[in-house]
C-alpha atoms as a PDB file:
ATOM      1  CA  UNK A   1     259.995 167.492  18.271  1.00  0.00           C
ATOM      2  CA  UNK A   2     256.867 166.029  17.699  1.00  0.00           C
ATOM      3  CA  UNK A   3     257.184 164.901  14.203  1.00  0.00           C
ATOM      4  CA  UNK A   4     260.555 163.107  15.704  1.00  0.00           C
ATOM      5  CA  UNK A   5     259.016 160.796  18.527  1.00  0.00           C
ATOM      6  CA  UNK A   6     256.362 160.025  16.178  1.00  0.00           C
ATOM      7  CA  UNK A   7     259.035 158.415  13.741  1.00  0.00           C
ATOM      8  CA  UNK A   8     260.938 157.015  16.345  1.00  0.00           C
ATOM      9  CA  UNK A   9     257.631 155.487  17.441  1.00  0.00           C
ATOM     10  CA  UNK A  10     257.222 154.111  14.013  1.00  0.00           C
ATOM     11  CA  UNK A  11     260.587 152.797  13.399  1.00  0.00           C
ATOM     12  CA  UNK A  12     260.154 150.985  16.670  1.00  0.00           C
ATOM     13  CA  UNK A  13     256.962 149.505  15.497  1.00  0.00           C
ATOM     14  CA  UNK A  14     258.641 148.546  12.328  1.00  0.00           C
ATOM     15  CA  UNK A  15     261.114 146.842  14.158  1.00  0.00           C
ATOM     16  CA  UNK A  16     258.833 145.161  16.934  1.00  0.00           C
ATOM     17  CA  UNK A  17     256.961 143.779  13.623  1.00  0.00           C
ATOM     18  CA  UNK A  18     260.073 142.677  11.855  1.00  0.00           C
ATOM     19  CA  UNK A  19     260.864 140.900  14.997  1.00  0.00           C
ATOM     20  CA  UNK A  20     257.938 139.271  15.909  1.00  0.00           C
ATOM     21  CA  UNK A  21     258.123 137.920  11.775  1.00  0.00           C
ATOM     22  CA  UNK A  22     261.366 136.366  12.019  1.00  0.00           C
ATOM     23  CA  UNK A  23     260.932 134.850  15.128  1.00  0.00           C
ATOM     24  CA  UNK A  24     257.670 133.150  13.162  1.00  0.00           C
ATOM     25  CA  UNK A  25     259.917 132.107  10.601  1.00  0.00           C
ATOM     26  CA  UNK A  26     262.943 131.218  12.757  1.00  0.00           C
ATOM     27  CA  UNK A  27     260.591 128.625  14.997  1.00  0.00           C
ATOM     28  CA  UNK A  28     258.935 127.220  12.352  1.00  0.00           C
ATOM     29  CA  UNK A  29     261.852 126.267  10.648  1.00  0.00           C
ATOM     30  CA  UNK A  30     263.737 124.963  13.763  1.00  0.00           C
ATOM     31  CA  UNK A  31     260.307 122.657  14.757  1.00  0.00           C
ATOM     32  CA  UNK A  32     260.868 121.369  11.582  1.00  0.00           C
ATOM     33  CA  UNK A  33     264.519 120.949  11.026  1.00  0.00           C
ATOM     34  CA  UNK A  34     264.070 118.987  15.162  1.00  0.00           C
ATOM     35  CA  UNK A  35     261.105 116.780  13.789  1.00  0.00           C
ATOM     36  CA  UNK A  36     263.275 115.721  10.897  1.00  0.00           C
ATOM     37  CA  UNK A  37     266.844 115.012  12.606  1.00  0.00           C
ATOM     38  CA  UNK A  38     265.491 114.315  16.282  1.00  0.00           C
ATOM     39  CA  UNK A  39     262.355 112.007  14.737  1.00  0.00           C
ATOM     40  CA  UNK A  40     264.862 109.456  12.787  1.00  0.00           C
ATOM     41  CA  UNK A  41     266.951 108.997  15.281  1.00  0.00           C
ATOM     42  CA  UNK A  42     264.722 108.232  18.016  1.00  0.00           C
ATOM     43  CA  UNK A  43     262.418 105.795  15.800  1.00  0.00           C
ATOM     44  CA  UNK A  44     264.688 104.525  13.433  1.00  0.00           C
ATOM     45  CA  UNK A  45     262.901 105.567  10.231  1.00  0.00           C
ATOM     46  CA  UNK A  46     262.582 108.189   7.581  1.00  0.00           C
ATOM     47  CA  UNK A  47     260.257 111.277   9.199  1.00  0.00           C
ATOM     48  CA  UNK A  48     259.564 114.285   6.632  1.00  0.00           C
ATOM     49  CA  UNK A  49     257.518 117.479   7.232  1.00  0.00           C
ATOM     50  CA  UNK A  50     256.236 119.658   5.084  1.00  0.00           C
ATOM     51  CA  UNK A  51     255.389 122.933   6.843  1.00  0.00           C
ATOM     52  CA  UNK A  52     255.228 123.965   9.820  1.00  0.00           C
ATOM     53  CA  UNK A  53     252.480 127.676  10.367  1.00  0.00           C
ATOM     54  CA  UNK A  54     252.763 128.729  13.793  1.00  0.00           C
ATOM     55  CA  UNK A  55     251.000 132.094  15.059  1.00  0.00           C
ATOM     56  CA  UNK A  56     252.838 133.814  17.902  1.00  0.00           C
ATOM     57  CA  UNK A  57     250.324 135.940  19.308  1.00  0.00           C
ATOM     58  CA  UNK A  58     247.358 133.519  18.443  1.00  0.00           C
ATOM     59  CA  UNK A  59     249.323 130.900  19.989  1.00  0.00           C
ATOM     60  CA  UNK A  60     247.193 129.050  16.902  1.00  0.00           C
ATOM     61  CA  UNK A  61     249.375 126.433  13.913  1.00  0.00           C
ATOM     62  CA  UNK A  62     249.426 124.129  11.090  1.00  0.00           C
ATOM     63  CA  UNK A  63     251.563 121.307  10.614  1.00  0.00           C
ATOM     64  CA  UNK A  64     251.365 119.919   7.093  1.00  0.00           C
ATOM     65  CA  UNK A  65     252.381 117.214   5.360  1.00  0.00           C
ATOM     66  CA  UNK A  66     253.854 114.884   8.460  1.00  0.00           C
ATOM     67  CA  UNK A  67     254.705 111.615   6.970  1.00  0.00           C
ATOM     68  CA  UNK A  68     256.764 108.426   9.431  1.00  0.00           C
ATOM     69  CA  UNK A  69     258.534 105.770   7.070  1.00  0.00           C
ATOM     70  CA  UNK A  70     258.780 102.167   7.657  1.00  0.00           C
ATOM     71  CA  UNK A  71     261.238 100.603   9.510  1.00  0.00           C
ATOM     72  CA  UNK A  72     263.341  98.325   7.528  1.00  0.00           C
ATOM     73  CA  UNK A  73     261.678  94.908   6.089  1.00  0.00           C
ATOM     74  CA  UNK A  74     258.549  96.527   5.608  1.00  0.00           C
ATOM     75  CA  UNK A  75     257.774  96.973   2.150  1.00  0.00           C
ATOM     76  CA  UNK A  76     254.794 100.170   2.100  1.00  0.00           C
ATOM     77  CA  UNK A  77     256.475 103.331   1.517  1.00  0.00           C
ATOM     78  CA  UNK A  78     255.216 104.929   5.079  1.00  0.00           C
ATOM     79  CA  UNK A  79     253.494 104.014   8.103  1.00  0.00           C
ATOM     80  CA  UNK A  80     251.613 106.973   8.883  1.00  0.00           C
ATOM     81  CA  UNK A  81     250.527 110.368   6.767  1.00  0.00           C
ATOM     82  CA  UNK A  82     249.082 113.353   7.991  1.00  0.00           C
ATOM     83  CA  UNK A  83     247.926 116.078   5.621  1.00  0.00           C
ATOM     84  CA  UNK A  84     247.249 118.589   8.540  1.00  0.00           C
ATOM     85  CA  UNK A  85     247.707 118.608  12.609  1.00  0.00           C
ATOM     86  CA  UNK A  86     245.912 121.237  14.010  1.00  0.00           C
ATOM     87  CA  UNK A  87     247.786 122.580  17.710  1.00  0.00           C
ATOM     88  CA  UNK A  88     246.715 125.409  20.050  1.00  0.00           C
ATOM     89  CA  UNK A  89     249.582 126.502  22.614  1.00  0.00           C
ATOM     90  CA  UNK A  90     250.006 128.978  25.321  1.00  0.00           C
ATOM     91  CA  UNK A  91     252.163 131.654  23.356  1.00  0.00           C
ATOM     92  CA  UNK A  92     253.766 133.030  27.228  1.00  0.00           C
ATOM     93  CA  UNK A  93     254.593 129.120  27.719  1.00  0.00           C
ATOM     94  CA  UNK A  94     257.183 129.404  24.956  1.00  0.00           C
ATOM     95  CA  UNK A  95     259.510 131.508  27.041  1.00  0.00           C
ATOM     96  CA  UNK A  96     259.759 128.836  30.556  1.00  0.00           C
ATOM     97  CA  UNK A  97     260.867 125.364  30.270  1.00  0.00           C
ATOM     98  CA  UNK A  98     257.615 123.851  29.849  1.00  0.00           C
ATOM     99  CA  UNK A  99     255.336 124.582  27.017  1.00  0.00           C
ATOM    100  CA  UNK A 100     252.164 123.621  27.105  1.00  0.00           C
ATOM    101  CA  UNK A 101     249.722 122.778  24.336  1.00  0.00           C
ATOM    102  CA  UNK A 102     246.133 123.078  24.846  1.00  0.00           C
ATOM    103  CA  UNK A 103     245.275 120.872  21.766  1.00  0.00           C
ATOM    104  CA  UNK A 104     246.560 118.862  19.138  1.00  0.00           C
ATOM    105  CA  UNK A 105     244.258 117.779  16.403  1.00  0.00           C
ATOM    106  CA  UNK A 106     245.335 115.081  13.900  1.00  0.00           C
ATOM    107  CA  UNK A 107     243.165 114.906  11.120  1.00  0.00           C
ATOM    108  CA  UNK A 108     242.452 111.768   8.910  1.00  0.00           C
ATOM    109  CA  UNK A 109     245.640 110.578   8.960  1.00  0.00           C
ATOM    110  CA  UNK A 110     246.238 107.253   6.729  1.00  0.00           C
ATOM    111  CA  UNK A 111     248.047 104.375   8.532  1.00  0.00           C
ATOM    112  CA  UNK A 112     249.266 101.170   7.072  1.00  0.00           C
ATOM    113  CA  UNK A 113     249.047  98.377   9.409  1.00  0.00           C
ATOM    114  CA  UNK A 114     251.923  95.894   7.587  1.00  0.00           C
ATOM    115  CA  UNK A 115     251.654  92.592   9.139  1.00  0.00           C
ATOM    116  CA  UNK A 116     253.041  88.993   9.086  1.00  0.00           C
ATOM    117  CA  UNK A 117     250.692  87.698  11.511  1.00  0.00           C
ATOM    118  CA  UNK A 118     253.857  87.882  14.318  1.00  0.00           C
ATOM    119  CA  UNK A 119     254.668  91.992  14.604  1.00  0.00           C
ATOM    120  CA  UNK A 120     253.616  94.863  12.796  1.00  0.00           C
ATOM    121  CA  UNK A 121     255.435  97.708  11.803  1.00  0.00           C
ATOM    122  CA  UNK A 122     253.656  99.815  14.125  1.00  0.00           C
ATOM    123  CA  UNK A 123     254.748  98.075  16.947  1.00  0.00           C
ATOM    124  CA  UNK A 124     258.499  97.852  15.571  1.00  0.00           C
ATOM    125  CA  UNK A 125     258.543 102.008  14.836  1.00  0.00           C
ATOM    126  CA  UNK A 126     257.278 101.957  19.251  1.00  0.00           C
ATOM    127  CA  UNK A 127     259.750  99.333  20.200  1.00  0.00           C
ATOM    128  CA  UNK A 128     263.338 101.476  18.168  1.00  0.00           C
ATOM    129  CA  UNK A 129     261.075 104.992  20.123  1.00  0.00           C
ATOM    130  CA  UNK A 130     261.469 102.665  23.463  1.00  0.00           C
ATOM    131  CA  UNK A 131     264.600 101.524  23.496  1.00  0.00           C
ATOM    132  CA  UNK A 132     266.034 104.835  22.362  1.00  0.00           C
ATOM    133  CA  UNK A 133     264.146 106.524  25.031  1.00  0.00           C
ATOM    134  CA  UNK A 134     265.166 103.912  27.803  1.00  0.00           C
ATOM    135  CA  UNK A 135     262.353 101.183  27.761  1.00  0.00           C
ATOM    136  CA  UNK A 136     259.368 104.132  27.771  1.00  0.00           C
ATOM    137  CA  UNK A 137     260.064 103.662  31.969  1.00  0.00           C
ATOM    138  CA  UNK A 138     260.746 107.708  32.316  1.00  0.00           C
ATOM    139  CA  UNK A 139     264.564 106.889  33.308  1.00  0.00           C
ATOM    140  CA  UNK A 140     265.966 109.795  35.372  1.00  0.00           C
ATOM    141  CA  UNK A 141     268.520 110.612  32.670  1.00  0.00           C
ATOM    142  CA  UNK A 142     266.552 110.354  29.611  1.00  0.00           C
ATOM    143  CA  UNK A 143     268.976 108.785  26.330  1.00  0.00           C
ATOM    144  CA  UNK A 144     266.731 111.429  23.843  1.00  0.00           C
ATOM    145  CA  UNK A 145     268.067 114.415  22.502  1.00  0.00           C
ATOM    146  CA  UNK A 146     267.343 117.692  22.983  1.00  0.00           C
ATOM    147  CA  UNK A 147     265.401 117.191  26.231  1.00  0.00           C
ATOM    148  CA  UNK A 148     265.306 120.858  27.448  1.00  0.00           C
ATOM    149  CA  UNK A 149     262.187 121.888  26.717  1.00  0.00           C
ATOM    150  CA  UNK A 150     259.436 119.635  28.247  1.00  0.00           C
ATOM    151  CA  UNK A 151     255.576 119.346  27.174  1.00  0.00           C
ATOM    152  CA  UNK A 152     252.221 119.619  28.631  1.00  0.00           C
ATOM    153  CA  UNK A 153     249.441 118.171  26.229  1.00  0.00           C
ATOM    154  CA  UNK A 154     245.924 119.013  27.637  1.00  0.00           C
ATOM    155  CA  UNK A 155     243.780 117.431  24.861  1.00  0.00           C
ATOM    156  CA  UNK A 156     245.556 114.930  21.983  1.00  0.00           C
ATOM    157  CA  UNK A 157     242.785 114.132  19.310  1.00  0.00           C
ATOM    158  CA  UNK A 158     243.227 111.580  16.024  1.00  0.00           C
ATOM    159  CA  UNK A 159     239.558 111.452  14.105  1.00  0.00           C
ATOM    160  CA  UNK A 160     238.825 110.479  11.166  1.00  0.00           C
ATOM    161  CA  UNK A 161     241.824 108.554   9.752  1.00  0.00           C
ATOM    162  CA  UNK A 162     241.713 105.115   7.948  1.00  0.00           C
ATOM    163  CA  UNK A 163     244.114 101.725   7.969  1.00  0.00           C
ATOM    164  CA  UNK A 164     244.973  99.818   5.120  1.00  0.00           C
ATOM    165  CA  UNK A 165     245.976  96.524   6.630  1.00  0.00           C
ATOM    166  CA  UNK A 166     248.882  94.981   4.477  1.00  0.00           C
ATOM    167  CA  UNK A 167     249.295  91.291   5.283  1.00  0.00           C
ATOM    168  CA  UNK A 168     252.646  90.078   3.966  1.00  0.00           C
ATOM    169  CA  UNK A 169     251.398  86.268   4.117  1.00  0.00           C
ATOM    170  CA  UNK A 170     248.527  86.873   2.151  1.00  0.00           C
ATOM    171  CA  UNK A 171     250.966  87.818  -0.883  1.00  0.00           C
ATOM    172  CA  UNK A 172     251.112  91.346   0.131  1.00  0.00           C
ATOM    173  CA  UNK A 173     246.674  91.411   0.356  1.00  0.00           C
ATOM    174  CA  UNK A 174     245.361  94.151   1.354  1.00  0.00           C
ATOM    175  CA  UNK A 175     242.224  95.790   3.107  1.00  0.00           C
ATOM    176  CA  UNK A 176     240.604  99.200   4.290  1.00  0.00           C
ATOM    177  CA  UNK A 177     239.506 100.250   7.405  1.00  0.00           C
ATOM    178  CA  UNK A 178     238.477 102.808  10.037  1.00  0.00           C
ATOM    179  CA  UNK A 179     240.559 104.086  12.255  1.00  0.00           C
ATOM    180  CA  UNK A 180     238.565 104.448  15.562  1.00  0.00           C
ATOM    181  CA  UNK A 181     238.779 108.221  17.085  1.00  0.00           C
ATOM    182  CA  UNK A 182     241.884 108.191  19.550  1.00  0.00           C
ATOM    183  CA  UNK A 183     241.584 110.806  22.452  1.00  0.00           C
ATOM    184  CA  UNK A 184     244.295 111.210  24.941  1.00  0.00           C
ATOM    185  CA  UNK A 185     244.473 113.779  27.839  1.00  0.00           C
ATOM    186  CA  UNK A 186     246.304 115.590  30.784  1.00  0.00           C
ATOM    187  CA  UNK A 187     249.427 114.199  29.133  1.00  0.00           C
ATOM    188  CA  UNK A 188     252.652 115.673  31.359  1.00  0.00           C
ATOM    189  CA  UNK A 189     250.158 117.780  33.855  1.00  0.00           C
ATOM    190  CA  UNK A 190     252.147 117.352  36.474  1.00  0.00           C
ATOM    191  CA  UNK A 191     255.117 119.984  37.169  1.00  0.00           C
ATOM    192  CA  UNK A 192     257.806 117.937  35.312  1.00  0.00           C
ATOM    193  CA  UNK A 193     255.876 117.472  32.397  1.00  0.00           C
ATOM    194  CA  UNK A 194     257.022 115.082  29.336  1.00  0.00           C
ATOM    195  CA  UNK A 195     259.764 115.192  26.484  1.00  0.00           C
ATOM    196  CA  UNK A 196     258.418 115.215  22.762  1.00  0.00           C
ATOM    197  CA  UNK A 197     259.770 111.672  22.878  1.00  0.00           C
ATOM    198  CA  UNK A 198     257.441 110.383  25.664  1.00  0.00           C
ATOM    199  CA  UNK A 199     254.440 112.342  24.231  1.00  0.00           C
ATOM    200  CA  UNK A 200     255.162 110.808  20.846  1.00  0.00           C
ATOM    201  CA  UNK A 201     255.734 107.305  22.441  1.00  0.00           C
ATOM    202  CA  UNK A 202     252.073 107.548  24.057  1.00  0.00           C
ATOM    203  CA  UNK A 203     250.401 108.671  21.138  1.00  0.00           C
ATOM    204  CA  UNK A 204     252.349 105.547  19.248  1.00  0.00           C
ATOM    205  CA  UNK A 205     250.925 103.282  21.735  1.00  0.00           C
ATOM    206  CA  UNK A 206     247.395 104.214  21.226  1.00  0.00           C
ATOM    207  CA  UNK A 207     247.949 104.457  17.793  1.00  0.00           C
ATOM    208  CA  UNK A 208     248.977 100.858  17.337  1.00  0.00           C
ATOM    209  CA  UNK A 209     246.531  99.647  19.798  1.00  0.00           C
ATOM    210  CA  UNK A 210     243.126 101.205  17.653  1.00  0.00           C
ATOM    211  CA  UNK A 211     244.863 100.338  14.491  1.00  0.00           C
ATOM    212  CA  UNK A 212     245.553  96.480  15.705  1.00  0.00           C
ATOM    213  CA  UNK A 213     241.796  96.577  17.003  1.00  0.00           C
ATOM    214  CA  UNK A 214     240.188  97.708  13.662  1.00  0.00           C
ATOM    215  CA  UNK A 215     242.551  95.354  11.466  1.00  0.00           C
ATOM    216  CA  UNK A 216     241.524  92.393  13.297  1.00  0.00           C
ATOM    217  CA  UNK A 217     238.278  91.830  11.121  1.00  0.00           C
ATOM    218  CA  UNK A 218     240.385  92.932   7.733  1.00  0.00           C
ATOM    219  CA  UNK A 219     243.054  90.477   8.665  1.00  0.00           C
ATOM    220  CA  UNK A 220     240.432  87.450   9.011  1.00  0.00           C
ATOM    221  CA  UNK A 221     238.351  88.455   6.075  1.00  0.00           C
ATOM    222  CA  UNK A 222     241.481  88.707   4.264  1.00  0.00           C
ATOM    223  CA  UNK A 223     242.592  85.163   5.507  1.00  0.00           C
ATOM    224  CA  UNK A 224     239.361  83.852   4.030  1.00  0.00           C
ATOM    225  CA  UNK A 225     240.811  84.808   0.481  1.00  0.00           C
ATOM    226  CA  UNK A 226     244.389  83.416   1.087  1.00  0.00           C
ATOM    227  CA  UNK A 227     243.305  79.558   0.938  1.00  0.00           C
ATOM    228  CA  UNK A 228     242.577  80.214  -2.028  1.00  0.00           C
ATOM    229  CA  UNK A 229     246.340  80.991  -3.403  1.00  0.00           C
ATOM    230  CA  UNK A 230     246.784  76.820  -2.231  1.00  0.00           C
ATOM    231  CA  UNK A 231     246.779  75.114  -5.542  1.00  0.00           C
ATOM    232  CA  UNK A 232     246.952  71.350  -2.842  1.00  0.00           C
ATOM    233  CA  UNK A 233     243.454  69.994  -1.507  1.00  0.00           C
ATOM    234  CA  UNK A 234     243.307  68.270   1.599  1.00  0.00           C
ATOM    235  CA  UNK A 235     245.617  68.338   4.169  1.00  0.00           C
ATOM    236  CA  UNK A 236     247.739  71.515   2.913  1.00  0.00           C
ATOM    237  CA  UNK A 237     244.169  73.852   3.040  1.00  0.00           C
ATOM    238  CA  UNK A 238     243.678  72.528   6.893  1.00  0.00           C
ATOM    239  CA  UNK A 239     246.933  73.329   7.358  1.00  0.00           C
ATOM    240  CA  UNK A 240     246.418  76.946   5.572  1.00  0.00           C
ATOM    241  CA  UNK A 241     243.560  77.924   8.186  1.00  0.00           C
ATOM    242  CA  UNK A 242     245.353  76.097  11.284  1.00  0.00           C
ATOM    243  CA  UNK A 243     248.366  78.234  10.441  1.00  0.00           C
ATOM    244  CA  UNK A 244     246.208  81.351   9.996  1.00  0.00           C
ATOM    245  CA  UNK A 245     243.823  81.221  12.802  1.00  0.00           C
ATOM    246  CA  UNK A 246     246.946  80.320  15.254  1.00  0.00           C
ATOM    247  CA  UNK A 247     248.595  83.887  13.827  1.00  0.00           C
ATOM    248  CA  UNK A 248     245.326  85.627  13.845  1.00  0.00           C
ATOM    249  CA  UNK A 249     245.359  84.966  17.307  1.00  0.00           C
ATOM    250  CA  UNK A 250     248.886  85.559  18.870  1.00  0.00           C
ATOM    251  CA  UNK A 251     248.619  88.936  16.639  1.00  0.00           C
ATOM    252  CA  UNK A 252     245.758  89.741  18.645  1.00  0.00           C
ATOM    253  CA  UNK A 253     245.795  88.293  22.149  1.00  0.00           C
ATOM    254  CA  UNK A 254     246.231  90.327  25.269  1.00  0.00           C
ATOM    255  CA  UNK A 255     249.340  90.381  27.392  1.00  0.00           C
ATOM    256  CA  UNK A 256     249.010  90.600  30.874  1.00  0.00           C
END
């Protein structure tokens, strides 16, 4: 009798084991397979994932290999490249209809800041996320897909990544720069929480901000080089660094 409940015991461990496996393996795959249909259609270009490591119990995961295309016009083959994102969730969160992340930790991603001195694709990828998510106003009926599931984000972190500013008026010129650290918090505390598409259009928004900021000085070193592809003296070079300080500046200025 004894040797019988033992293996019953067993087999049930066996099974709890295989289960708690292919539920790993089923939510991986389905984070992925909704980052790469949802993530198009919501900003209008090409997002690919590599993996997606998610630890049930540790609530612990990798994502690997996130890389956002450019919208169309743009001529860099992406916009932004992540080798890893580090996140730490509540595994019990999983089962109710908010989950909520303790962390997310992007790690030296590599942004191209593609500019012709009027927009930059940054700003066009958050403008196709806003209007496909209703103007980024948190309508009552959100247009997104698969809006079941809502977020809480307690700490967002982006450190260490770098910009290569890409001016399309300089003949495609281009420059490197830091990326300053971005550090967002409390994002969807309250008790409705946010949708992956208003977490991603926040993180967009300071994203595009701190790049804009640190390509200012590449931009206007790089417009020091660009009178030189003027082969005209005179009143054509004036004209040169009229044109670029005026774009330099409506790139950059404030609105109210």
């Amino acid at each position: 009798m004894k040797k019988i409940i033992v293996r019953l015991l067993m087999a049930l461990l066996v099974l709890a084991l295989l289960a708690v496996v292919a539920v790993h393996f089923f939510l991986d795959s389905a984070i992925k397979r909704a980052v790469e249909t949802i993530g198009p259609d919501l900003t209008k270009v090409q997002v690919k994932l590599d993996t997606v490591n998610l630890m049930l119990l540790s609530g612990s995961g990798k994502i690997r290999g996130l890389v956002i295309g450019n919208p169309e016009g743009y001529k860099s083959p992406s916009a932004i490249s992540v080798g890893t994102v580090s996140v730490a969730i509540q595994p019990a969160s999983l089962l109710g209809d908010k989950i909520i992340v303790e962390s997310i930790n992007m790690q030296a991603p590599e942004v191209t800041f593609e500019t012709d001195l009027r927009q930059n694709n940054l700003k066009k990828i958050l403008s196709n996320l806003e209007e496909a998510t209703g103007g980024g106003k948190a309508p009552a009926q959100p247009k997104e897909p698969g809006t079941s599931k809502k977020l809480e984000v307690d700490d967002f972190v982006i450190s260490g990544g770098k910009i290569r500013v890409v001016v399309s008026t300089f003949a495609g010129k281009s420059a490197t720069a830091a990326l300053p650290e971005i550090h967002l918090k409390a994002l969807g505390k309250g008790p409705e929480g946010i949708t992956p598409a208003e977490l991603a259009r926040q993180v967009l928004l300071a994203l595009e901000k701190g790049a804009a900021q640190a390509a200012e000085g590449a931009i206007a070193d790089l417009s020091k080089g660009a009178l030189y592809l003027s082969n005209e003296p005179g009143k054509i070079a004036t004209n040169s660094v009229d044109k670029v300080t005026r774009g330099i500046g409506d790139l950059f200025k404030k609105k109210p």
